[in-house]
N, C-alpha and C. Protein backbone atom coordinates (compact mmCIF):
# COMPACT_ATOMS: atom_id res chain seq x y z
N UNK A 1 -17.11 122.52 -31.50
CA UNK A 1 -17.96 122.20 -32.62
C UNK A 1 -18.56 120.81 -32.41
N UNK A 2 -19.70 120.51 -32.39
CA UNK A 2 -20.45 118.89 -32.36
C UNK A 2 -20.54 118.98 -33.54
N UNK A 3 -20.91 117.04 -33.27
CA UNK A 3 -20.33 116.48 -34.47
C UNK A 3 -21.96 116.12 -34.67
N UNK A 4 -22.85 115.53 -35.44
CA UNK A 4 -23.74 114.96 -35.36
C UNK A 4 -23.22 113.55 -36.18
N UNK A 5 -23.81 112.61 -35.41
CA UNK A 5 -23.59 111.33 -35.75
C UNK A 5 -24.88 110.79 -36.25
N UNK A 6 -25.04 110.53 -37.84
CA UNK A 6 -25.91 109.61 -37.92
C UNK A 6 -26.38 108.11 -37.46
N UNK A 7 -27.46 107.85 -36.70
CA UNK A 7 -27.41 106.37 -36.72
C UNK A 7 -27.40 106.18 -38.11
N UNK A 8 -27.38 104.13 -38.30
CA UNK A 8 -27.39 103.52 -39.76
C UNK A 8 -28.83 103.23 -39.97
N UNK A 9 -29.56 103.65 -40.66
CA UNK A 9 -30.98 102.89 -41.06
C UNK A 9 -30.61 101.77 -41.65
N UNK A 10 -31.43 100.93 -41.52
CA UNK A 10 -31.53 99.18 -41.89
C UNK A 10 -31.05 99.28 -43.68
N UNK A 11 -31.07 100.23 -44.25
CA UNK A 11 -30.59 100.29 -45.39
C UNK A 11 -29.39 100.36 -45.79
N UNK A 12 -28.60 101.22 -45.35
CA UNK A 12 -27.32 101.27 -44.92
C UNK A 12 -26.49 99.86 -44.75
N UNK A 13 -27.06 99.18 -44.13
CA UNK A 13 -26.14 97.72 -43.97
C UNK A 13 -26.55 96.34 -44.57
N UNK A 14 -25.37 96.27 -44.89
CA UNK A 14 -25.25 95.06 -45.81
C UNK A 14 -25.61 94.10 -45.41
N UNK A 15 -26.15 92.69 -46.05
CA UNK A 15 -26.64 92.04 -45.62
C UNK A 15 -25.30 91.08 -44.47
N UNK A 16 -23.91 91.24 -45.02
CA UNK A 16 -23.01 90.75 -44.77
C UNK A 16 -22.52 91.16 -43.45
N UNK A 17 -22.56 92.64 -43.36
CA UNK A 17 -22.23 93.25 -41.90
C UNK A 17 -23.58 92.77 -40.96
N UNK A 18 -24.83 92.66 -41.17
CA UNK A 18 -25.88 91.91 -40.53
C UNK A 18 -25.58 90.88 -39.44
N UNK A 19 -25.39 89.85 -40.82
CA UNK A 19 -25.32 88.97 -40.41
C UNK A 19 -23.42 88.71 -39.34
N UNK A 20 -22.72 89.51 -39.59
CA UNK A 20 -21.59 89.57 -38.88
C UNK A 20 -21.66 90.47 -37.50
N UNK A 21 -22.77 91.31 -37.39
CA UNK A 21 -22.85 91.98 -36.18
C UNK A 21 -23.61 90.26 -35.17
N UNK A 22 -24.87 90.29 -35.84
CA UNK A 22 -25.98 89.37 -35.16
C UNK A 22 -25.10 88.38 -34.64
N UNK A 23 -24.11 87.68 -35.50
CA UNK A 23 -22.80 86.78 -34.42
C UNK A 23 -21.98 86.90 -33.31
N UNK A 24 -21.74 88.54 -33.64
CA UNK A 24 -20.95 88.63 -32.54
C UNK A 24 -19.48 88.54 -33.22
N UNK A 25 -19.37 88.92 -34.02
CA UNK A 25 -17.72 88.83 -34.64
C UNK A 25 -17.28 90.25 -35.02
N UNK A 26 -16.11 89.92 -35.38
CA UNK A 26 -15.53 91.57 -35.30
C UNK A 26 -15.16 91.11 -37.13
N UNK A 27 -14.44 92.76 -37.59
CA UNK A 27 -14.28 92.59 -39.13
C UNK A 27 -12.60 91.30 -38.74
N UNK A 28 -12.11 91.54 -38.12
CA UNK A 28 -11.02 90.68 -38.07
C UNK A 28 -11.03 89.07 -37.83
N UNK A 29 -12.08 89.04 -37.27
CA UNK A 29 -12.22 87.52 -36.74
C UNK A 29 -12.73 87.29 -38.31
N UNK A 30 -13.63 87.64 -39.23
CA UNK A 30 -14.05 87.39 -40.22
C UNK A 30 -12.49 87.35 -41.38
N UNK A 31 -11.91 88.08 -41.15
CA UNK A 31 -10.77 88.48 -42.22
C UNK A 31 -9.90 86.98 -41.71
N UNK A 32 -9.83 87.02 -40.36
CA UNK A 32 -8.93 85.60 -40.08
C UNK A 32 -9.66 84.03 -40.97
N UNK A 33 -11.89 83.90 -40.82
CA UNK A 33 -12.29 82.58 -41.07
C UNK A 33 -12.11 82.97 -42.59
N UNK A 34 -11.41 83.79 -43.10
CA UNK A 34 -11.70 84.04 -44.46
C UNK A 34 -10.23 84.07 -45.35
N UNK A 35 -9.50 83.98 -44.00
CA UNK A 35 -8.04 84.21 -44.51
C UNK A 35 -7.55 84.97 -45.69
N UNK A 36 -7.93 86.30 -44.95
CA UNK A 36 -7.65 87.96 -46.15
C UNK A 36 -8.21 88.54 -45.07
N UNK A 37 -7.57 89.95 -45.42
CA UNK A 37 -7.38 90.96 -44.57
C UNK A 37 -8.71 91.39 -44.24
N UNK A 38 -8.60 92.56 -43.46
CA UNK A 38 -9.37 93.26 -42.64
C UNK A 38 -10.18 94.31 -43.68
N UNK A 39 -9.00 95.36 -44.84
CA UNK A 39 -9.73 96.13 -45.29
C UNK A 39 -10.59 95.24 -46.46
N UNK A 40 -10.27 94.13 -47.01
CA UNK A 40 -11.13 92.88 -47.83
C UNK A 40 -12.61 93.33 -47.17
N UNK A 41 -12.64 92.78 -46.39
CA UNK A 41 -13.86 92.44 -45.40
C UNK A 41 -14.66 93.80 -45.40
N UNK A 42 -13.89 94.93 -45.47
CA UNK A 42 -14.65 96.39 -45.23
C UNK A 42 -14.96 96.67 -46.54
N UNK A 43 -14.32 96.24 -47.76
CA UNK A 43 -14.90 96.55 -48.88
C UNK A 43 -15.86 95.37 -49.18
N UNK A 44 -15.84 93.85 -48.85
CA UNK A 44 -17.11 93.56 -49.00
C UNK A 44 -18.28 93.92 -48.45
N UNK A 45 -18.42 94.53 -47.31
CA UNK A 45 -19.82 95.10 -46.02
C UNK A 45 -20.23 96.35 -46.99
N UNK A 46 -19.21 96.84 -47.80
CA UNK A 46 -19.70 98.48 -48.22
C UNK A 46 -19.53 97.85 -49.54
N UNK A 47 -19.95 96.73 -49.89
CA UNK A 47 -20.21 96.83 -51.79
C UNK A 47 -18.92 97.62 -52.96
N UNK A 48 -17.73 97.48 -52.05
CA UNK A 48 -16.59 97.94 -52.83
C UNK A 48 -16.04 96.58 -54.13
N UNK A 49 -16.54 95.44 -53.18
CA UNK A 49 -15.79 94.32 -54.08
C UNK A 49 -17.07 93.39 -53.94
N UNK A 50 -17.07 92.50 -54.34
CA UNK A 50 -17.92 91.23 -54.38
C UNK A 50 -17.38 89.79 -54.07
N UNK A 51 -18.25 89.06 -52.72
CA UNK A 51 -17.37 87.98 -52.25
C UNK A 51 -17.43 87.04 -53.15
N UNK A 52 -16.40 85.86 -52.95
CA UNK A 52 -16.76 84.59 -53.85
C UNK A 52 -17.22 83.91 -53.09
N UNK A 53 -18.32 83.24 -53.94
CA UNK A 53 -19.16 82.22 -53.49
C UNK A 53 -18.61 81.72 -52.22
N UNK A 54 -17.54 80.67 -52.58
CA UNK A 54 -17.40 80.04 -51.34
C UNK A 54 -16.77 80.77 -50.48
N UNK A 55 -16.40 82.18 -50.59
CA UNK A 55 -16.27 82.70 -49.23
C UNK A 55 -17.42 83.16 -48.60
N UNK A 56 -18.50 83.49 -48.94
CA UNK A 56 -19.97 83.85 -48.59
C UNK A 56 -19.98 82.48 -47.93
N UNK A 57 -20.10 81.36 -48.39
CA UNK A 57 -20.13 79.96 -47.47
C UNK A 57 -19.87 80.04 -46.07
N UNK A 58 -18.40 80.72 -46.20
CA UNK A 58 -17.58 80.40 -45.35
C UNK A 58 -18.15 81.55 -44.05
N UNK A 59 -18.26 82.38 -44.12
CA UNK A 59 -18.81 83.84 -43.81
C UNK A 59 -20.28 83.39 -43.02
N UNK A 60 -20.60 82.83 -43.94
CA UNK A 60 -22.08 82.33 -43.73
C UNK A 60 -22.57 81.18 -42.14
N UNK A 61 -21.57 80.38 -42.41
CA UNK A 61 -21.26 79.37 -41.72
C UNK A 61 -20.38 79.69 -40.27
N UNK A 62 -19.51 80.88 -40.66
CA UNK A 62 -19.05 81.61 -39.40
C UNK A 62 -19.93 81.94 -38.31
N UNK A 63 -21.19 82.80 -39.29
CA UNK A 63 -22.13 83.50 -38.41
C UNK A 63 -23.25 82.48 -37.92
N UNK A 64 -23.45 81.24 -37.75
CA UNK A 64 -23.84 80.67 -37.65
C UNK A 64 -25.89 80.91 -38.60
N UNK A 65 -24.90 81.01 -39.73
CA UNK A 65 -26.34 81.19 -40.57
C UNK A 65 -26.87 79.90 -40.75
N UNK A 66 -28.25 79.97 -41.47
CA UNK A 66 -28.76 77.98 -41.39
C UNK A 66 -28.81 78.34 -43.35
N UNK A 67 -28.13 77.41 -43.55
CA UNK A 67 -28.31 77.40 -45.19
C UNK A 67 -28.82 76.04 -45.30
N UNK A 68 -29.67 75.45 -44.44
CA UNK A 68 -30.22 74.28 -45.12
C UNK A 68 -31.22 74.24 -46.33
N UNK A 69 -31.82 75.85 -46.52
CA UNK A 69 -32.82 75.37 -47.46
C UNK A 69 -32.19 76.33 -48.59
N UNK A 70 -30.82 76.38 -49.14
CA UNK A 70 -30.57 76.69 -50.11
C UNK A 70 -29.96 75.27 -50.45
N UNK A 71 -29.34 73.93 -49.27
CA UNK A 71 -28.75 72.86 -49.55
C UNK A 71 -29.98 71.98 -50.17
N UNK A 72 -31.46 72.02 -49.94
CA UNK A 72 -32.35 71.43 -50.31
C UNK A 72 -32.74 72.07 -51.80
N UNK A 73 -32.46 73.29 -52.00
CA UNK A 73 -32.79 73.43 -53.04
C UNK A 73 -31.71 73.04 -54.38
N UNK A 74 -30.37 72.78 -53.73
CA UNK A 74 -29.48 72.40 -54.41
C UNK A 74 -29.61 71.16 -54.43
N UNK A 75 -30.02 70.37 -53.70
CA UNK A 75 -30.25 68.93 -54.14
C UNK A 75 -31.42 68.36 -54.70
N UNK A 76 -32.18 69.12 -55.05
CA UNK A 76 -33.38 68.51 -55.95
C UNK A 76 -33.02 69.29 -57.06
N UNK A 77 -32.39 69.97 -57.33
CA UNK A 77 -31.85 70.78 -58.56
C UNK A 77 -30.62 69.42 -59.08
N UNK A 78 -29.87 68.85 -58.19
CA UNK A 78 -29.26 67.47 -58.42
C UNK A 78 -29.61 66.21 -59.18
N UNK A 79 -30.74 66.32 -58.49
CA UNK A 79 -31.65 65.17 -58.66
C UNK A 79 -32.05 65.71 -59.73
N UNK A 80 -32.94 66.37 -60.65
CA UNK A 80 -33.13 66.97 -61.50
C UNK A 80 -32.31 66.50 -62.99
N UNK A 81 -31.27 67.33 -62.55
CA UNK A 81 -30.09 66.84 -63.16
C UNK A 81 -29.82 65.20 -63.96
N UNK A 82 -29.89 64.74 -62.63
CA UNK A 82 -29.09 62.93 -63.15
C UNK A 82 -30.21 62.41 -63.79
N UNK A 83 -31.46 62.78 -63.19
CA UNK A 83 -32.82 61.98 -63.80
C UNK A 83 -33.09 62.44 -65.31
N UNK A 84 -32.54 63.78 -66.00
CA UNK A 84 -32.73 64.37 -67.24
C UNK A 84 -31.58 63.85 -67.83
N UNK A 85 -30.60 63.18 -67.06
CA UNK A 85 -29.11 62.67 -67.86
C UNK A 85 -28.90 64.43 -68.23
N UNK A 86 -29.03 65.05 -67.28
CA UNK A 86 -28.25 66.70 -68.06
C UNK A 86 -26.73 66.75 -68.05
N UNK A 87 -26.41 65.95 -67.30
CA UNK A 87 -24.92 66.22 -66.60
C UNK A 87 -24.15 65.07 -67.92
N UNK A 88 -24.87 64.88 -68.87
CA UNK A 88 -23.98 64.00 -69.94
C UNK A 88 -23.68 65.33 -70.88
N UNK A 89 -24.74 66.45 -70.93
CA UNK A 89 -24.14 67.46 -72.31
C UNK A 89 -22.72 68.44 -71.14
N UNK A 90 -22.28 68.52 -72.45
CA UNK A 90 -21.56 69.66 -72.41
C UNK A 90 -22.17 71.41 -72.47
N UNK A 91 -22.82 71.37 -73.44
CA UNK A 91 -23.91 72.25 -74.03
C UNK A 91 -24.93 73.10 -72.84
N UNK A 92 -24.78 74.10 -72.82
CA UNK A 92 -25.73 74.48 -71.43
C UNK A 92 -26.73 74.91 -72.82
N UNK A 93 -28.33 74.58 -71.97
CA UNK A 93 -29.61 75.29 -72.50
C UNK A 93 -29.85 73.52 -72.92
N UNK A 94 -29.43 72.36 -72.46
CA UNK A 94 -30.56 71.26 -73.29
C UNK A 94 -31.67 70.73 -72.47
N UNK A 95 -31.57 71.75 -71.49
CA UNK A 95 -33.11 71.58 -70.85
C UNK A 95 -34.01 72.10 -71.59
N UNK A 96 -35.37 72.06 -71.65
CA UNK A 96 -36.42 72.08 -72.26
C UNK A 96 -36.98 73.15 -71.63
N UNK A 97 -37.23 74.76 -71.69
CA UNK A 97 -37.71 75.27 -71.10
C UNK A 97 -39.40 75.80 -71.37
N UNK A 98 -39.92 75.79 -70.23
CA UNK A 98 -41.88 75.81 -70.65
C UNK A 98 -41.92 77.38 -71.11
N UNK A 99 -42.65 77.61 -71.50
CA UNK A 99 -42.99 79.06 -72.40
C UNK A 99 -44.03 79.48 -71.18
């Protein structure tokens, strides 16, 4: 009996397994920079669980991704910040938003 094997269309894969093939890493080397297991890692690639932030960092930074222009956008979002004195409320929403 043959088997037919689908290839994956570009849809099929996560942005996470992507970027973990394009490195060159295996699900384990990821489960080790992430310190959690192997099946972790297979339910984040297949949308079983959702990573935390800073493990996406970490993941990110494995695969030798360039996050400089999410760090630029985080630092004028900073700047932003101290220059509105936002970071004195407690209160989220005392920014002024334009209509």
């Amino acid at each position: 009996m043959n088997k037919t094997v689908r290839p994956h269309d570009e849809q099929s894969l996560s942005d996470l397994k992507v970027m973990r093939l394009a490195a060159n890493k295996t699900q384990k080397q990821m489960a080790k920079v992430l310190g959690t297991s192997e099946a972790t890692i297979i339910n984040y690639e297949n949308g079983v669980s959702d990573i935390k932030y800073k493990d996406y960092l970490k993941w990110s930074l494995a695969c030798r991704f360039d996050l400089s222009a999410i760090e630029e956008q985080l630092q004028t979002l900073r700047e932003l910040v101290v220059e509105n004195n936002l970071h004195r409320y407690r209160k989220v929403n005392k920014l002024k938003h334009e209509k």
